[in-house]
Every structure is written in structure tokens, then in C-alpha cells.
N, C-alpha and C. Protein backbone atom coordinates (compact mmCIF):
# COMPACT_ATOMS: atom_id res chain seq x y z
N UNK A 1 8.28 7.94 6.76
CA UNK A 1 6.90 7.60 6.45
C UNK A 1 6.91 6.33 5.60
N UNK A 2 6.01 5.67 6.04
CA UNK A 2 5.83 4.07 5.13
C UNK A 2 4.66 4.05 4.59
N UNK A 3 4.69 3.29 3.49
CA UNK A 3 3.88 3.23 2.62
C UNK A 3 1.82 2.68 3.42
N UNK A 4 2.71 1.78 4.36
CA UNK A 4 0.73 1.32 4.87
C UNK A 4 0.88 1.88 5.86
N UNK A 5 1.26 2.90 6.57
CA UNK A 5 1.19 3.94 7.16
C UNK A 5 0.29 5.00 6.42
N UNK A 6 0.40 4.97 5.17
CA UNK A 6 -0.13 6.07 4.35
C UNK A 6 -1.21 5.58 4.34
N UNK A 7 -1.49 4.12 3.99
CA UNK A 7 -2.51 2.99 3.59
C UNK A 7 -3.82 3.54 4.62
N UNK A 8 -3.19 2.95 5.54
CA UNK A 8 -3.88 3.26 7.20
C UNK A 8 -4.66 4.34 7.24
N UNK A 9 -3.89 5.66 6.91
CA UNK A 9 -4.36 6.92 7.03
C UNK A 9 -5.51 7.20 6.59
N UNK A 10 -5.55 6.84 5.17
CA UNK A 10 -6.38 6.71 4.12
C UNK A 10 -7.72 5.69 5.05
N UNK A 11 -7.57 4.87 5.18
CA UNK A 11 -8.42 4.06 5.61
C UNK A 11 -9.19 4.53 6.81
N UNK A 12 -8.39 4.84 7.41
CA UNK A 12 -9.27 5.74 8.39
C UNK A 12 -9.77 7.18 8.06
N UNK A 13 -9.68 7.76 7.86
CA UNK A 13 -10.12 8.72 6.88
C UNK A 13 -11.78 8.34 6.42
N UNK A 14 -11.69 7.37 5.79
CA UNK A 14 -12.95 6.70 5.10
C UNK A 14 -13.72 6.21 5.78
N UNK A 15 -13.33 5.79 6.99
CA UNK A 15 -13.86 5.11 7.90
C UNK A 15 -14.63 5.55 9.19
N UNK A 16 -13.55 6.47 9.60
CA UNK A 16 -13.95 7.04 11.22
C UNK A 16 -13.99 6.69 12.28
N UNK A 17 -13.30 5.12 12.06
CA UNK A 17 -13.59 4.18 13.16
C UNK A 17 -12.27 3.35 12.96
N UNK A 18 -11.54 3.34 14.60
CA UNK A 18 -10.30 2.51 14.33
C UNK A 18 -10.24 1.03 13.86
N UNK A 19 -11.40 0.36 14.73
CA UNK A 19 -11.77 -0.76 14.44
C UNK A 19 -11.96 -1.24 12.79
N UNK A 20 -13.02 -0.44 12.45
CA UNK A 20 -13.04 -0.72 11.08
C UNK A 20 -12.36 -0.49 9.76
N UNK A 21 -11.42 0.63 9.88
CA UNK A 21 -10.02 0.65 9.20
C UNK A 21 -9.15 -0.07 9.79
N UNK A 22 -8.89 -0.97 11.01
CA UNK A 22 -8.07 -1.90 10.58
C UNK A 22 -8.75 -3.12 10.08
N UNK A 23 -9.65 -3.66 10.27
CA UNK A 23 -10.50 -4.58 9.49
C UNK A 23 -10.35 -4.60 8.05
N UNK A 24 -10.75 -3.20 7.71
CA UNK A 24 -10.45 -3.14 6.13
C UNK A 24 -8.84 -3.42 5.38
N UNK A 25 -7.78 -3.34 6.03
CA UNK A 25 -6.60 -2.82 6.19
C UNK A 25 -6.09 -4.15 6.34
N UNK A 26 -6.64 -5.14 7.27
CA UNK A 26 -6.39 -6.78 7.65
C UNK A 26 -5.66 -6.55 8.31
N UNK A 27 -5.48 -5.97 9.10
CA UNK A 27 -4.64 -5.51 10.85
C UNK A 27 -5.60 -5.68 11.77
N UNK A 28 -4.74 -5.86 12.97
CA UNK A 28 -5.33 -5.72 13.87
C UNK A 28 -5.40 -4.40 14.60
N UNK A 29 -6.37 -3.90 15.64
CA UNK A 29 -6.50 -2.07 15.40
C UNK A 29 -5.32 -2.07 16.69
N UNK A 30 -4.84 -2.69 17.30
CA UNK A 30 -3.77 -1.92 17.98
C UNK A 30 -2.50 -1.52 17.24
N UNK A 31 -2.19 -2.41 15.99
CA UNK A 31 -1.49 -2.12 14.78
C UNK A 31 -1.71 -0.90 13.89
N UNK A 32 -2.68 -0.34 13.45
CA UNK A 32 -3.77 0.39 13.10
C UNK A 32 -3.48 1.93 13.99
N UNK A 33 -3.75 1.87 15.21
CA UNK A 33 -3.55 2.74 16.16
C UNK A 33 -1.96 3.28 16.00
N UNK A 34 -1.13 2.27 16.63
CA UNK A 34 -0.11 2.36 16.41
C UNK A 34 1.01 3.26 15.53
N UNK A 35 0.47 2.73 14.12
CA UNK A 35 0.74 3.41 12.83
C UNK A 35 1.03 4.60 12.72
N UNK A 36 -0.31 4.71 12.99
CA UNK A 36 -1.19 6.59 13.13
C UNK A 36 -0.29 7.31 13.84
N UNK A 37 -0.04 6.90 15.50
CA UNK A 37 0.71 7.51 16.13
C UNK A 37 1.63 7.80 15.65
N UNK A 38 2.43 6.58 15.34
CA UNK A 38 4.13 7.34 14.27
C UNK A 38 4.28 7.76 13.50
N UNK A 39 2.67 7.61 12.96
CA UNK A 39 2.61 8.88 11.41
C UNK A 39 2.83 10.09 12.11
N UNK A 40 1.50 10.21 12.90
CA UNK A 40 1.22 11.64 13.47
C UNK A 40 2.71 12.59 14.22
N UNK A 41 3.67 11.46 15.24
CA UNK A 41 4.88 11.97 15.66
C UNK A 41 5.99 12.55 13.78
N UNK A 42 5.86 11.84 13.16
CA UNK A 42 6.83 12.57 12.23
C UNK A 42 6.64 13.61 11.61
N UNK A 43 4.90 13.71 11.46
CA UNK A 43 4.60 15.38 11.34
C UNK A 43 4.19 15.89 12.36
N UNK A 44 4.24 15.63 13.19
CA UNK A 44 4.67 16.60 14.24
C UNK A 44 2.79 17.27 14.43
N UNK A 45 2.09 16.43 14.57
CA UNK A 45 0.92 16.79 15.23
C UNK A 45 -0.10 15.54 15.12
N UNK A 46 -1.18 15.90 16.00
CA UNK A 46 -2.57 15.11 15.33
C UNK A 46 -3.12 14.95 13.88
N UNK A 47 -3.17 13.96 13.33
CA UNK A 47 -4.18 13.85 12.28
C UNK A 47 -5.77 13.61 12.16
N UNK A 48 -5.93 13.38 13.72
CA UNK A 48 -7.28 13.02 14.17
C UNK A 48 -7.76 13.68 15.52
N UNK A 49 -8.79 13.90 15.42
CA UNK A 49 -8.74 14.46 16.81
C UNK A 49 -10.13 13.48 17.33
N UNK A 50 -9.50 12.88 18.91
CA UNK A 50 -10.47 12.43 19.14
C UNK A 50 -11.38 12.49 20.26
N UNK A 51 -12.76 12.14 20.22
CA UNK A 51 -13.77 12.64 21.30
C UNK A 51 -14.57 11.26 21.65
N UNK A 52 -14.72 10.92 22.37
CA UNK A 52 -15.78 10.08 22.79
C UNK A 52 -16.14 9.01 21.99
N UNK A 53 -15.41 8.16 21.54
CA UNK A 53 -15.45 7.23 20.26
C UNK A 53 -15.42 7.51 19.00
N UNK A 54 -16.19 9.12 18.98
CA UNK A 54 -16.00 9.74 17.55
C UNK A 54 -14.28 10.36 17.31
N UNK A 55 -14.06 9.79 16.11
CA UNK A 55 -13.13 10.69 15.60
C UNK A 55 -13.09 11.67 14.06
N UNK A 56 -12.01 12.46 13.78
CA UNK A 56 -12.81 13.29 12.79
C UNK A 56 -10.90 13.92 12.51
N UNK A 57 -11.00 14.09 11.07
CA UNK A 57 -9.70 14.61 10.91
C UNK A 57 -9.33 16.04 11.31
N UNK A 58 -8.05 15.95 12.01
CA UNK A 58 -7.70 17.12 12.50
C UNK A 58 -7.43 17.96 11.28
N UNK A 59 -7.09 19.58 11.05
CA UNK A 59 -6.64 20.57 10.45
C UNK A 59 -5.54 20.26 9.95
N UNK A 60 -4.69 19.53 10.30
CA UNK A 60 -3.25 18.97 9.82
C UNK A 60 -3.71 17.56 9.15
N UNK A 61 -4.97 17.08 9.56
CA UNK A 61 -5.40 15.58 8.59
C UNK A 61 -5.80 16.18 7.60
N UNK A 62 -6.76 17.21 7.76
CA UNK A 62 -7.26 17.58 6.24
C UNK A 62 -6.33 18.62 5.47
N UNK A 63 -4.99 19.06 6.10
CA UNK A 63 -4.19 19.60 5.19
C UNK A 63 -3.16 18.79 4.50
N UNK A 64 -2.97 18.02 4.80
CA UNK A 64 -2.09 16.37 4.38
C UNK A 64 -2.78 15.40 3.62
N UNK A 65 -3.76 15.22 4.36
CA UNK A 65 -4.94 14.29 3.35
C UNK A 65 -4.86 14.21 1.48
N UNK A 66 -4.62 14.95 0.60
CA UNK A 66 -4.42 15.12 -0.79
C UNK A 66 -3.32 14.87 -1.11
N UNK A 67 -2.28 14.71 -0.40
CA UNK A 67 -0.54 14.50 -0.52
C UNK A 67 -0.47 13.22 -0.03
N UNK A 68 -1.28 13.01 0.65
CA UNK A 68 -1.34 11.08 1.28
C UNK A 68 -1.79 10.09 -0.06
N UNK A 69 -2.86 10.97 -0.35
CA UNK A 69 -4.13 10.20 -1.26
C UNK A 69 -3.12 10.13 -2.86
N UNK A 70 -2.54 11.15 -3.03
CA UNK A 70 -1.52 11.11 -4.32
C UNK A 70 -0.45 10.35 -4.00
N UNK A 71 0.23 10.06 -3.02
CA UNK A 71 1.30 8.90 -2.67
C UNK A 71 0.72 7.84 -3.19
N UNK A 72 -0.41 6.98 -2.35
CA UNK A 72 -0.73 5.94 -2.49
C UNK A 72 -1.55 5.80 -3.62
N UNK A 73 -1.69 6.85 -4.95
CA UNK A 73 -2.12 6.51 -6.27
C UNK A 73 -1.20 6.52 -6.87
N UNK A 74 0.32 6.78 -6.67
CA UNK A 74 1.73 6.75 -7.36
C UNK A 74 2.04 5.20 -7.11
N UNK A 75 2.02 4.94 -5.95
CA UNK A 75 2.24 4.11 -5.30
C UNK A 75 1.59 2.71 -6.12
N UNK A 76 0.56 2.72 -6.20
CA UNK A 76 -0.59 1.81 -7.66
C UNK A 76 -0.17 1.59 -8.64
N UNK A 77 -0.10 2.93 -8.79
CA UNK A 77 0.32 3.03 -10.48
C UNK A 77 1.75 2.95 -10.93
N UNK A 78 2.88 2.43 -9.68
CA UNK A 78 3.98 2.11 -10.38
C UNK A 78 3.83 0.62 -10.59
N UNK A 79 3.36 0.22 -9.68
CA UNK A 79 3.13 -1.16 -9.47
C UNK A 79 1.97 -1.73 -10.60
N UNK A 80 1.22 -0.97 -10.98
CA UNK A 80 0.39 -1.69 -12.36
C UNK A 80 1.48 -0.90 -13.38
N UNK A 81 1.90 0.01 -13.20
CA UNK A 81 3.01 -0.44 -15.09
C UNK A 81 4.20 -1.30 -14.77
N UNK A 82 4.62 -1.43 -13.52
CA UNK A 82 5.66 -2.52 -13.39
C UNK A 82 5.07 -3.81 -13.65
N UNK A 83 4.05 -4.01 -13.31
CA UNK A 83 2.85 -5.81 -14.16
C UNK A 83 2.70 -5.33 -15.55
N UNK A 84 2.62 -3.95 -15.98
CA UNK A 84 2.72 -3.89 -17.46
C UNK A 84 4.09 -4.29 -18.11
N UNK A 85 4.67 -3.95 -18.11
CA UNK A 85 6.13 -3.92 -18.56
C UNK A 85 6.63 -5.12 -18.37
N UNK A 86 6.73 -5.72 -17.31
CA UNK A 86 7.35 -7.46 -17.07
C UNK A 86 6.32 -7.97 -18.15
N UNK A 87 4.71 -7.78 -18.03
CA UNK A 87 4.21 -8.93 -18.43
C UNK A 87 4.49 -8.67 -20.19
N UNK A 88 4.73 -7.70 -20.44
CA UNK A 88 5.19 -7.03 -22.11
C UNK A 88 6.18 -7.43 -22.77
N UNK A 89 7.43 -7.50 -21.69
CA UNK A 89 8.61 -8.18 -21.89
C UNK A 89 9.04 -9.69 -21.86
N UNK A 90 8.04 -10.18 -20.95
CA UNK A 90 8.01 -11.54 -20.93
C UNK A 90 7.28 -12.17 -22.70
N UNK A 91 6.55 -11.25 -23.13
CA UNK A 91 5.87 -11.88 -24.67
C UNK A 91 7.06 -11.41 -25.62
N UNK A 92 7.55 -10.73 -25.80
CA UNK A 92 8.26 -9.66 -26.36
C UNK A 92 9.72 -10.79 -26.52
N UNK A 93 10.16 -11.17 -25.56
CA UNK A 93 11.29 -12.40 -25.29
C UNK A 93 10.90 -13.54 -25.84
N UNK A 94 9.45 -14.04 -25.84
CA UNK A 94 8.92 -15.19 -26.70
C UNK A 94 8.61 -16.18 -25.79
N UNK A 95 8.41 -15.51 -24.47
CA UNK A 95 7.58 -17.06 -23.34
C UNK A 95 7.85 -16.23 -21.91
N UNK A 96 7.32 -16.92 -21.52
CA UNK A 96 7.07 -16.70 -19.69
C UNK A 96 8.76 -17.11 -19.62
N UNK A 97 9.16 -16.57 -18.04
CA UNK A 97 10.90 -17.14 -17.74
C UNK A 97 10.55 -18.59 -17.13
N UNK A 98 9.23 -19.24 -17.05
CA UNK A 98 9.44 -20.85 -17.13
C UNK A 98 9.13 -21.37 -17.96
N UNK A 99 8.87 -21.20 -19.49
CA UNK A 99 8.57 -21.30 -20.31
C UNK A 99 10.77 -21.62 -20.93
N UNK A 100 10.95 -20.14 -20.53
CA UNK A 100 12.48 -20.29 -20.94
C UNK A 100 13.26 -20.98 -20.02
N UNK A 101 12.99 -21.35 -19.22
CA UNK A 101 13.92 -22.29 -17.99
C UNK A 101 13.53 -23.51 -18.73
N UNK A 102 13.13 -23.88 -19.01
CA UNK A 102 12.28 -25.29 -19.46
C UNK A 102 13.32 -25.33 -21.01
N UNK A 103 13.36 -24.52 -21.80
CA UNK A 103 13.45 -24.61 -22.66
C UNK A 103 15.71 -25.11 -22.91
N UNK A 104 15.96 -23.82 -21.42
CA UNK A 104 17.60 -24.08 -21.08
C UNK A 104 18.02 -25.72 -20.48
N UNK A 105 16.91 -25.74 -19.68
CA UNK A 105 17.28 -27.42 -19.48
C UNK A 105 16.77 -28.24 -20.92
N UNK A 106 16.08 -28.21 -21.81
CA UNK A 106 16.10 -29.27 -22.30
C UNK A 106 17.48 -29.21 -23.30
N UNK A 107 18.54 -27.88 -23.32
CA UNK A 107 19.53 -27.12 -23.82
C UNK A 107 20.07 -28.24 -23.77
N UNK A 108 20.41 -28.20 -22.32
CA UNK A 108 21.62 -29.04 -21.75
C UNK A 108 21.25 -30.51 -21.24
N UNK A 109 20.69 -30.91 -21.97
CA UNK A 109 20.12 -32.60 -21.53
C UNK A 109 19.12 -32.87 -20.46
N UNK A 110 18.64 -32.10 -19.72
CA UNK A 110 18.08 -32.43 -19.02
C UNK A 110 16.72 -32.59 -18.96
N UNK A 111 16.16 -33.62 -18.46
CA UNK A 111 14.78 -34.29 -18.74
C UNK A 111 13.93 -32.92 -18.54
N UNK A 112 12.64 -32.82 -18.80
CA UNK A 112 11.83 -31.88 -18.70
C UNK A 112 10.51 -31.95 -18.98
């Protein structure tokens, strides 16, 4: 399972419409489609079931759906304390690392 695979899921979910979860998503929907399918083959069923342009989450979408939705808020939230922590450590060291590159060349003679 991949991460905008999960993305996807989610997006459609919200959506109901392939077209417009990949729009939202900035795919194109045969990409979009695609996804889904290889989501849906690794668990081993439908996540959608579909009818006549309408679609609607299958029994296995809405039993997965809360384990998707908590991935991709882990998924956030490592990535905003990983921008916390660099950007913490970067003040913490006493400059941005071009702030300190700047500072190693003017170390060693070099114009700057």
C-alpha cells in the first residue's frame, strides 16, 4: 500500500466522483482509477461499488475507511514535526545550513 494510494482513497471517498478526486488529487482519473484498483486487489475486495456513474463505498470501504483516514493524519503529522525539528535545529545551530555554508567558505578564503 502507498501512501497516495491512501491519498486517492480518501479523496474519493469525499468526492463520489472519479473525475473529481482526481482533479482534486492533480492526477489524471485514469491514474486515479488505476490506484484504486491496486488498492482494492491488495485487500482483496471492492472499496466502491459501482452503478451507473454513481459510486458509493463498499462494506470493506467503510470498514477500512478510519485506518486509511489515520494513516494519512500520521502521515501529516510526521512531516509537520519533521519541519518542526529541522526548522528548531537549524536556530538552535545559530543559522540556516546556507547561512553556515557561507560562513565555511569565507573559513577557507573563499569569496562570498
Amino acid at each position: 500500500m502507498e501512501m497516495h494510494q491512501v491519498r486517492y482513497f480518501l479523496a474519493l471517498c469525499d468526492e463520489l466522483h472519479f473525475t473529481r478526486a482526481a482533479r482534486r488529487c492533480g492526477v489524471k482519473q485514469p491514474s486515479l482509477t488505476r490506484a484504486i484498483k491496486m488498492l482494492e486487489k491488495e485487500l482483496g475486495g471492492a472499496l466502491f461499488e459501482r452503478e451507473r456513474g454513481n459510486i458509493r463505498l463498499s462494506e470493506l470501504g467503510r470498514a477500512i475507511a478510519p485506518f486509511l483516514e489515520n494513516m494519512n493524519w500520521c502521515e501529516q503529522s510526521a512531516k509537520y514535526k519533521a519541519a518542526d525539528f529541522n526548522s528548531s535545529q537549524s536556530r538552535r545551530n545559530g543559522g540556516t545550513d546556507a547561512q553556515m555554508a557561507l560562513s565555511r567558505r569565507r573559513e577557507f578564503g573563499f569569496a562570498g
